[in-house]
N, C-alpha and C. Protein backbone atom coordinates (compact mmCIF):
# COMPACT_ATOMS: atom_id res chain seq x y z
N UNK A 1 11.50 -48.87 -22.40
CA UNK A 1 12.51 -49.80 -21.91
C UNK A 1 13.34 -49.09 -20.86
N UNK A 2 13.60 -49.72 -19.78
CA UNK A 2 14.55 -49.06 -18.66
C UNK A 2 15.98 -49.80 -18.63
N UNK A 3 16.62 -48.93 -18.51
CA UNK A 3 17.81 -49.65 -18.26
C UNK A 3 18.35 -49.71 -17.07
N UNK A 4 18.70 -50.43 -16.70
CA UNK A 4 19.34 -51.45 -15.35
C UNK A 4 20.17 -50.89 -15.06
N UNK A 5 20.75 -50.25 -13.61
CA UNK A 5 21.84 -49.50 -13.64
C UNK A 5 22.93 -51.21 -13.07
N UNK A 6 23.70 -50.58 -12.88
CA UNK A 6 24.89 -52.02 -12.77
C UNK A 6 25.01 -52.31 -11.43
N UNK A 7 25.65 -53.51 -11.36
CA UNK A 7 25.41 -53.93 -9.80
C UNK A 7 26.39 -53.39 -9.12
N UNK A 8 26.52 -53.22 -7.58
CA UNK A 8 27.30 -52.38 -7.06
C UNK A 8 28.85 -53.33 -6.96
N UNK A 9 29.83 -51.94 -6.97
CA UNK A 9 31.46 -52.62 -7.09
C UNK A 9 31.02 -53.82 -5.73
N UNK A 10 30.47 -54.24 -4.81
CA UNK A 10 31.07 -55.26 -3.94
C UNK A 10 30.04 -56.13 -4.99
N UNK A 11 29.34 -56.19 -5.32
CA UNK A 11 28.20 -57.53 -5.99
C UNK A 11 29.70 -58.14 -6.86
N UNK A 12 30.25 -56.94 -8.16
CA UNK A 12 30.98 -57.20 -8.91
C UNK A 12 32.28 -57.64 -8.61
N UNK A 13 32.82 -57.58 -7.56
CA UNK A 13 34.22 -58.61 -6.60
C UNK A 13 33.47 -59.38 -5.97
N UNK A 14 32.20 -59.73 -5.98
CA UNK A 14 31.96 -60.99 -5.49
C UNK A 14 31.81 -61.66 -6.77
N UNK A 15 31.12 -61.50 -7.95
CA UNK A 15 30.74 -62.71 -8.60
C UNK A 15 32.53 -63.26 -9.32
N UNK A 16 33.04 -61.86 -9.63
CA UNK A 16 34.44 -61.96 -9.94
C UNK A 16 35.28 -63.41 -8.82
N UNK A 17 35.39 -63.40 -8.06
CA UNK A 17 35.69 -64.35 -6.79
C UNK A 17 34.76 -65.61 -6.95
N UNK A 18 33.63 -65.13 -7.11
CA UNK A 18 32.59 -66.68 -7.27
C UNK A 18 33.19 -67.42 -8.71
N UNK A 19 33.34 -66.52 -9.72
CA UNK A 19 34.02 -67.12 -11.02
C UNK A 19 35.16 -67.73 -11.21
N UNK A 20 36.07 -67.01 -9.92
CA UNK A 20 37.32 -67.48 -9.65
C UNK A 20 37.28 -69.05 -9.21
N UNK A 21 36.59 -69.44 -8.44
CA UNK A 21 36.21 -70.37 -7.24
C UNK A 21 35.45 -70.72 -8.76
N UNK A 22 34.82 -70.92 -9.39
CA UNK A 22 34.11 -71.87 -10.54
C UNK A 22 35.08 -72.25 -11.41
N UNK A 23 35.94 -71.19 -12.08
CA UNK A 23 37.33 -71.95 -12.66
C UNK A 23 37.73 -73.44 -12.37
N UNK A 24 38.32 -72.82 -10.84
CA UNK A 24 39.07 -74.52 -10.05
C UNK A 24 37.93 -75.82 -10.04
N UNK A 25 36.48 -74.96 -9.74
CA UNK A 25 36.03 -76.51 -9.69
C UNK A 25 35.72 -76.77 -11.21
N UNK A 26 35.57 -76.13 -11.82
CA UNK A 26 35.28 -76.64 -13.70
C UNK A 26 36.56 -77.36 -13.77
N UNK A 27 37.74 -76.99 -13.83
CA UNK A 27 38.43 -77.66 -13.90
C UNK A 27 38.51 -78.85 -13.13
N UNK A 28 38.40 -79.39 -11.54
CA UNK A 28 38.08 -80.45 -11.44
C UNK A 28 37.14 -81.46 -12.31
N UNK A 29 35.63 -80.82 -12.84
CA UNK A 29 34.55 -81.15 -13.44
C UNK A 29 34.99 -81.65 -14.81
N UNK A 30 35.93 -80.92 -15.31
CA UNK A 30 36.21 -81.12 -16.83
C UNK A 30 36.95 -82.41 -16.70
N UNK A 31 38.18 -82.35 -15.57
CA UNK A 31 39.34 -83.48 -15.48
C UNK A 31 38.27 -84.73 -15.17
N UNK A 32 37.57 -84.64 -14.37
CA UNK A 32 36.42 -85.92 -14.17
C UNK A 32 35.68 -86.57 -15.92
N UNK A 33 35.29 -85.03 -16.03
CA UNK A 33 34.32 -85.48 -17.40
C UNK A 33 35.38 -85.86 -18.64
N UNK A 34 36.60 -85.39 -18.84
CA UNK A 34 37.32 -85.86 -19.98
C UNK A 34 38.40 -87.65 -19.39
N UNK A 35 38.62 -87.29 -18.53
CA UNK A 35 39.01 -88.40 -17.97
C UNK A 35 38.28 -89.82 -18.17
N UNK A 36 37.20 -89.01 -17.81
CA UNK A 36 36.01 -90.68 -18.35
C UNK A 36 35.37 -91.20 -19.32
N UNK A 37 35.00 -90.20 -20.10
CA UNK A 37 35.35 -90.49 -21.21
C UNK A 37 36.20 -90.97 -22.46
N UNK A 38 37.41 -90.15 -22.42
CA UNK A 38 38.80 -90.59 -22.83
C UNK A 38 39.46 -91.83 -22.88
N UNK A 39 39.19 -92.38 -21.11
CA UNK A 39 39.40 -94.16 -21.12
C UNK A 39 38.16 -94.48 -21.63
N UNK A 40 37.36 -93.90 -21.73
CA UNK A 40 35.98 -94.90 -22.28
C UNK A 40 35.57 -95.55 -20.88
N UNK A 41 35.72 -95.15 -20.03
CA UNK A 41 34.76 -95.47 -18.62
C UNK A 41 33.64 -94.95 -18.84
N UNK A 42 33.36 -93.85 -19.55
CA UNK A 42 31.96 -93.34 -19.33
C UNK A 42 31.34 -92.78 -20.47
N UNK A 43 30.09 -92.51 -21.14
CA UNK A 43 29.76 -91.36 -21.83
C UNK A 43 29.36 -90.40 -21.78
N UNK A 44 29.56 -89.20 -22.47
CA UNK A 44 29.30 -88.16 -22.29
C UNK A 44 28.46 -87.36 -20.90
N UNK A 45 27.62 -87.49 -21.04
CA UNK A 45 26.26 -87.54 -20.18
C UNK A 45 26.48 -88.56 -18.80
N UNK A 46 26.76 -89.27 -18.30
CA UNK A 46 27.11 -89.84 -17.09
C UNK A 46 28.39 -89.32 -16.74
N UNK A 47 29.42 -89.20 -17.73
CA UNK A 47 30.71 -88.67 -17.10
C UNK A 47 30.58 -86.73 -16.88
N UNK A 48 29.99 -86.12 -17.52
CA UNK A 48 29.55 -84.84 -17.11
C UNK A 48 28.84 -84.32 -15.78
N UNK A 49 28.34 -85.44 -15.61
CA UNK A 49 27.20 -85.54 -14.31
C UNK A 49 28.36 -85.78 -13.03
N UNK A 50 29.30 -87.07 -13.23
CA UNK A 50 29.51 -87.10 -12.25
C UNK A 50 30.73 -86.14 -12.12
N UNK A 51 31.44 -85.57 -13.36
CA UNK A 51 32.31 -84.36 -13.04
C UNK A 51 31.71 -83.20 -12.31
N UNK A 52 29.99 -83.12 -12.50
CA UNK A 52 29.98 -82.41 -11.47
C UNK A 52 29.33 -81.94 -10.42
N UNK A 53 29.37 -83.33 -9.45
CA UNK A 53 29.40 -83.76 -8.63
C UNK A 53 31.08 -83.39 -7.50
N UNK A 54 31.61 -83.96 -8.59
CA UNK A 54 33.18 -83.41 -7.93
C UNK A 54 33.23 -82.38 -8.00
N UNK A 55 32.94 -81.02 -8.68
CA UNK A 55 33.46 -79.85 -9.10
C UNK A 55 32.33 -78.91 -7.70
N UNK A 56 31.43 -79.55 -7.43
CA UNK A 56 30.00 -79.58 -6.39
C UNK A 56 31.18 -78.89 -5.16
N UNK A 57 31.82 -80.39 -4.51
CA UNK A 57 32.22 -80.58 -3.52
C UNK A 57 33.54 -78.97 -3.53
N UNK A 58 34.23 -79.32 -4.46
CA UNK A 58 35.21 -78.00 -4.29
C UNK A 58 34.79 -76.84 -4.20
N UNK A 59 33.13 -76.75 -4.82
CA UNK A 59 32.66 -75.12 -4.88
C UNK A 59 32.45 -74.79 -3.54
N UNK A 60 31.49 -76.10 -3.00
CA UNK A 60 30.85 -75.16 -1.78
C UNK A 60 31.54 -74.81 -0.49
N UNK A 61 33.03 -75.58 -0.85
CA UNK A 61 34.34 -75.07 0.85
C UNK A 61 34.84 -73.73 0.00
N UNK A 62 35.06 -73.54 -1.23
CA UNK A 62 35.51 -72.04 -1.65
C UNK A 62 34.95 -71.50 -1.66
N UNK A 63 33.54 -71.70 -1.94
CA UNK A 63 32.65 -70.66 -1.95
C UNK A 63 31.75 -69.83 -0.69
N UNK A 64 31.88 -71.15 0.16
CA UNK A 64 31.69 -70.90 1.61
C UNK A 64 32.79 -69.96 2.37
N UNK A 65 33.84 -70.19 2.15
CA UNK A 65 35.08 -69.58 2.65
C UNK A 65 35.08 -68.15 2.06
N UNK A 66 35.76 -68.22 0.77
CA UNK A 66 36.24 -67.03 -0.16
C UNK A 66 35.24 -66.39 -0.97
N UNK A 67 34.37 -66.44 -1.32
CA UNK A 67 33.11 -65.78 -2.20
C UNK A 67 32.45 -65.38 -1.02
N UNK A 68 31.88 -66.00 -0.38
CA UNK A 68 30.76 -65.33 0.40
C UNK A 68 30.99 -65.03 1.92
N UNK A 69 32.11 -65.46 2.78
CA UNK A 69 32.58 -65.63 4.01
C UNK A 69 31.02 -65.69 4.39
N UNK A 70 30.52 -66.62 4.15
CA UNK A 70 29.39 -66.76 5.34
C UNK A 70 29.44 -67.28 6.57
N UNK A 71 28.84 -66.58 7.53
CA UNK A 71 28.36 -67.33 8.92
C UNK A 71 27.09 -68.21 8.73
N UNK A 72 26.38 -68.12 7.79
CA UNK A 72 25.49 -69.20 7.97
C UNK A 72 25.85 -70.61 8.74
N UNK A 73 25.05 -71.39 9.48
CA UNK A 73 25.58 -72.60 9.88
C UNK A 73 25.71 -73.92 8.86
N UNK A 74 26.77 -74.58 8.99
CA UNK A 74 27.06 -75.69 7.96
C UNK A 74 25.43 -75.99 7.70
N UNK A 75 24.78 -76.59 8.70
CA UNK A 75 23.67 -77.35 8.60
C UNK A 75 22.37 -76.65 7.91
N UNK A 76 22.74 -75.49 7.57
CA UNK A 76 21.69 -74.41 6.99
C UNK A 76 22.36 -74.43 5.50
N UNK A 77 23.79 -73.80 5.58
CA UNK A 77 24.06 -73.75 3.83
C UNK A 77 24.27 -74.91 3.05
N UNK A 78 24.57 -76.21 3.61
CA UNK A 78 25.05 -77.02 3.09
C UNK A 78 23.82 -77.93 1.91
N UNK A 79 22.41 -78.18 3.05
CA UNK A 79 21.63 -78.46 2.27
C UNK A 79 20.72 -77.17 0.70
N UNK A 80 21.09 -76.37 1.09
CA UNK A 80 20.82 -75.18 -0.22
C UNK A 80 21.71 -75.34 -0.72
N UNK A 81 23.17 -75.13 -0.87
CA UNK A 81 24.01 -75.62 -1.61
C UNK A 81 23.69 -76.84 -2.41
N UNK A 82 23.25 -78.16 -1.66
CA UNK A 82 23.06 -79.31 -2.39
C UNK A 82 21.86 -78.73 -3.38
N UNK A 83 20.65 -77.95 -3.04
CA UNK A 83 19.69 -77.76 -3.62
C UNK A 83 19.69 -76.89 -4.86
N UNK A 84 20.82 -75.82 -4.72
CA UNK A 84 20.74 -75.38 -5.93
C UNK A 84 22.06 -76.01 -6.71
N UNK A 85 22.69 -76.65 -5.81
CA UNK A 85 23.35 -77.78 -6.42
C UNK A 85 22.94 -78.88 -7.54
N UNK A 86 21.57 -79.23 -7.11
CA UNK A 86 20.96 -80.56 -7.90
C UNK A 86 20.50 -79.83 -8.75
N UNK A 87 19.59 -78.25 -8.27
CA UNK A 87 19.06 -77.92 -9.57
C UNK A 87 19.89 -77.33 -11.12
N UNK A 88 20.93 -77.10 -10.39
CA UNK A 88 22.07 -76.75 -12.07
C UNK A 88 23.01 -78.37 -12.40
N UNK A 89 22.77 -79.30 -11.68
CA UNK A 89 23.16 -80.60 -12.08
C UNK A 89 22.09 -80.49 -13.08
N UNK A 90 20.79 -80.53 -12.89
CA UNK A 90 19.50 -80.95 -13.62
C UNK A 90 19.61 -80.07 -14.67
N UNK A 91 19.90 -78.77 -14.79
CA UNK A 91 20.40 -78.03 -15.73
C UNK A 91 21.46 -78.20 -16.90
N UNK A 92 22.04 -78.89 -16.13
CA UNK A 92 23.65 -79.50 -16.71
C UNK A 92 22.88 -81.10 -17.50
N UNK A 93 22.37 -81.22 -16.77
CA UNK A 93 21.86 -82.63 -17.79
C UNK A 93 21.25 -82.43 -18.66
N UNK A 94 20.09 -81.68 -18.75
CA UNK A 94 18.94 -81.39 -19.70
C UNK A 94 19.92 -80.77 -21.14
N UNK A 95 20.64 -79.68 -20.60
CA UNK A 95 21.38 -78.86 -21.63
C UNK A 95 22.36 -79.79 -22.59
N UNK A 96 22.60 -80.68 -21.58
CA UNK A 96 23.80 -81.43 -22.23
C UNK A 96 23.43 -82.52 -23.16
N UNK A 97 21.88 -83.04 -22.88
CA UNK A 97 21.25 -84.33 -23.43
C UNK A 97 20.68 -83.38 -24.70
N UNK A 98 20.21 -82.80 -24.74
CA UNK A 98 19.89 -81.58 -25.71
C UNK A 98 20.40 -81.63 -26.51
N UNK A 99 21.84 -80.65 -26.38
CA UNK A 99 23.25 -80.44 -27.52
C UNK A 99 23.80 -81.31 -27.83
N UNK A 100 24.05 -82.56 -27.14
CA UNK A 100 24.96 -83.63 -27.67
C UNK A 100 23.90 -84.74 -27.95
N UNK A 101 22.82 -85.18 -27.19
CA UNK A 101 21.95 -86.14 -27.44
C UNK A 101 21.08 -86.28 -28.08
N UNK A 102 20.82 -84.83 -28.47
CA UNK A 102 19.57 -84.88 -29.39
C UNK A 102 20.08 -83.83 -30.85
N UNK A 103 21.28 -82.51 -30.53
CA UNK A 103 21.57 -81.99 -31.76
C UNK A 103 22.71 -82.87 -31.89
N UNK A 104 23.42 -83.65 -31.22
CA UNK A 104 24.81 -83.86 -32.15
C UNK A 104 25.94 -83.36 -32.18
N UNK A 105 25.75 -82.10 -30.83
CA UNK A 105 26.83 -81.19 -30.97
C UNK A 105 28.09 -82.38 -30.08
N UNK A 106 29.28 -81.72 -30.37
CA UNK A 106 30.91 -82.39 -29.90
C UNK A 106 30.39 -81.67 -28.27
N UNK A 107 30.68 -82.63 -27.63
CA UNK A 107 30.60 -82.62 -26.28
C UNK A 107 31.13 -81.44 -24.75
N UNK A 108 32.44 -81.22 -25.63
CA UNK A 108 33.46 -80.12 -25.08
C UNK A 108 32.82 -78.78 -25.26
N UNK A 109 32.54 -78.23 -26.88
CA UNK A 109 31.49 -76.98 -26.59
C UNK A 109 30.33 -76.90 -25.84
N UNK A 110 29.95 -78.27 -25.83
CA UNK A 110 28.44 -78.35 -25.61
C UNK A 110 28.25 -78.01 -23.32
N UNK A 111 29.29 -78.66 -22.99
CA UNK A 111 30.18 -78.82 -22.16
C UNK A 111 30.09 -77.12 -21.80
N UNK A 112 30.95 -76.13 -22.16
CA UNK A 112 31.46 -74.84 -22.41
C UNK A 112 29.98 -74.32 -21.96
N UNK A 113 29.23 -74.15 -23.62
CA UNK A 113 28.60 -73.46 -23.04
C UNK A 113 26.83 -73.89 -21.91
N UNK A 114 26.85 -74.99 -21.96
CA UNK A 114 26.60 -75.07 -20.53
C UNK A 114 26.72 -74.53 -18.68
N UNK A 115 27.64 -74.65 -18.98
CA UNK A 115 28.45 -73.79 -17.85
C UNK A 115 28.73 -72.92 -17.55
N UNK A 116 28.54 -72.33 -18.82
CA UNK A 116 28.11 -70.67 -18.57
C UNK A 116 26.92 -70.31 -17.94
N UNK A 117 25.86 -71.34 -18.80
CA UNK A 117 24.59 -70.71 -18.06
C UNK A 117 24.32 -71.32 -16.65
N UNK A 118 24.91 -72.28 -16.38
CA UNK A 118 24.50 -72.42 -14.94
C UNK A 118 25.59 -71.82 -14.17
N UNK A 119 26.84 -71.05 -14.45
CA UNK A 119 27.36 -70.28 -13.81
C UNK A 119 26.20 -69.08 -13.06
N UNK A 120 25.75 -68.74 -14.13
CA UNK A 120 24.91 -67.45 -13.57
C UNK A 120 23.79 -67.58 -12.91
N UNK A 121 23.33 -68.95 -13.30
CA UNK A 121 22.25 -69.31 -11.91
C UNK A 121 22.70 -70.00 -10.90
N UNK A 122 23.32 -70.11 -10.85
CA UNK A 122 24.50 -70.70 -9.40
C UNK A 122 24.98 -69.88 -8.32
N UNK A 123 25.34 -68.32 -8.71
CA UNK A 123 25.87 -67.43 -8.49
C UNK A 123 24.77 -66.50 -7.36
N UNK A 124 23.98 -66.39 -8.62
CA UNK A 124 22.16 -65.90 -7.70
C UNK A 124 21.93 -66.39 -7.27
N UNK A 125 21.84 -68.07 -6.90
CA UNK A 125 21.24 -68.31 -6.10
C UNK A 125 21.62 -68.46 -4.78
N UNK A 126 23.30 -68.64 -5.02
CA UNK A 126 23.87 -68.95 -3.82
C UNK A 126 24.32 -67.77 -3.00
N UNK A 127 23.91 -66.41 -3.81
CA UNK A 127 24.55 -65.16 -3.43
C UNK A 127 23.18 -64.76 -2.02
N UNK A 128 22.04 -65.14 -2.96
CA UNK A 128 20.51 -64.52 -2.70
C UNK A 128 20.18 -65.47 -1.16
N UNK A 129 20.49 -66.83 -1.60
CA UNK A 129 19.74 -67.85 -0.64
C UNK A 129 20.51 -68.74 0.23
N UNK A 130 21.78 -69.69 -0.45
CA UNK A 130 22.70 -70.32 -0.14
C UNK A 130 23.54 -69.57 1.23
N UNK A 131 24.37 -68.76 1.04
CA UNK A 131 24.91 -68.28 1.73
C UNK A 131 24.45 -67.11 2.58
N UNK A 132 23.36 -66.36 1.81
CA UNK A 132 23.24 -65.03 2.41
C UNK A 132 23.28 -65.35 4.19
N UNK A 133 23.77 -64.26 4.99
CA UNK A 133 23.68 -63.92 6.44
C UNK A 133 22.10 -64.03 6.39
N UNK A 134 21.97 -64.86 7.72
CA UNK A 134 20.68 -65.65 8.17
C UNK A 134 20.08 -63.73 8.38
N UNK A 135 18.80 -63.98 7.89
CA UNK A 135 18.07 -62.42 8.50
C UNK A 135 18.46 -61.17 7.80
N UNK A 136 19.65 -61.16 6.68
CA UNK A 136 20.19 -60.11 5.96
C UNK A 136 19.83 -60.38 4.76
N UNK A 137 18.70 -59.90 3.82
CA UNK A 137 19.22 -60.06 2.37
C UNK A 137 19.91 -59.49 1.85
N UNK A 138 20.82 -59.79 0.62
CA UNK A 138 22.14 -59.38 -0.31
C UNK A 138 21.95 -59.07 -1.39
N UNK A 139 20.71 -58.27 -1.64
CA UNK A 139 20.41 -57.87 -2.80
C UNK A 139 21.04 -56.65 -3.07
């Protein structure tokens, strides 16, 4: 077995900053997803989805800005953004129809830890592909 040496101090103030910038939009995501639920506008699973959708939009101007200062051009990051965008939406659904739709779990943990795991594939992908400087990889 080898062990992994750790990622370098700038990887680790970036994901630190990318987490920062995931906070604010979870919190948009959550205020969407409890909001709609709560009035009973929505259930679980449609109001999660479209929380985050909203939580989408706040990541990719912070994350564009403050996590990654990329120069990439809008018209280059924006559609990868959407792409690994849809793919941790699709993540976010599956996980969520899973724990609450099929085990039963209360929505809010289920919610939690969700978002953890597509934190960390969100992060890679947008570190690796999304944002990276056109011609530079950021590995």
């Amino acid at each position: 077995m080898t062990v992994q040496p750790p990622p370098p101090p700038a990887a680790r103030r970036q994901f630190a900053r990318y987490a920062g910038v995931g906070l604010v939009a979870t919190s948009v995501h959550y205020a969407v997803l409890v909001g709609l639920v709560e009035s009973g506008t929505a259930a679980p699973l449609p109001a999660t989805l479209a929380g985050y959708i909203a939580g989408g939009v706040v990541s990719y101007g912070l994350n564009r800005r403050l996590t990654f200062a990329s120069d990439r051009p809008h018209g280059e990051a924006a559609w990868r953004f959407v792409l690994v965008a849809a793919s941790g939406f699709a993540w976010t659904g599956a996980l969520m129809w899973g724990l609450v739709g099929r085990l039963g779990a209360d929505y809010l943990p289920a919610q939690a830890a969700t978002t953890l795991l597509v934190l960390f594939w969100g992060f890679a992908a947008n570190r690796l592909w999304t944002f990276a400087h056109p011609g530079t990889p950021q590995a």
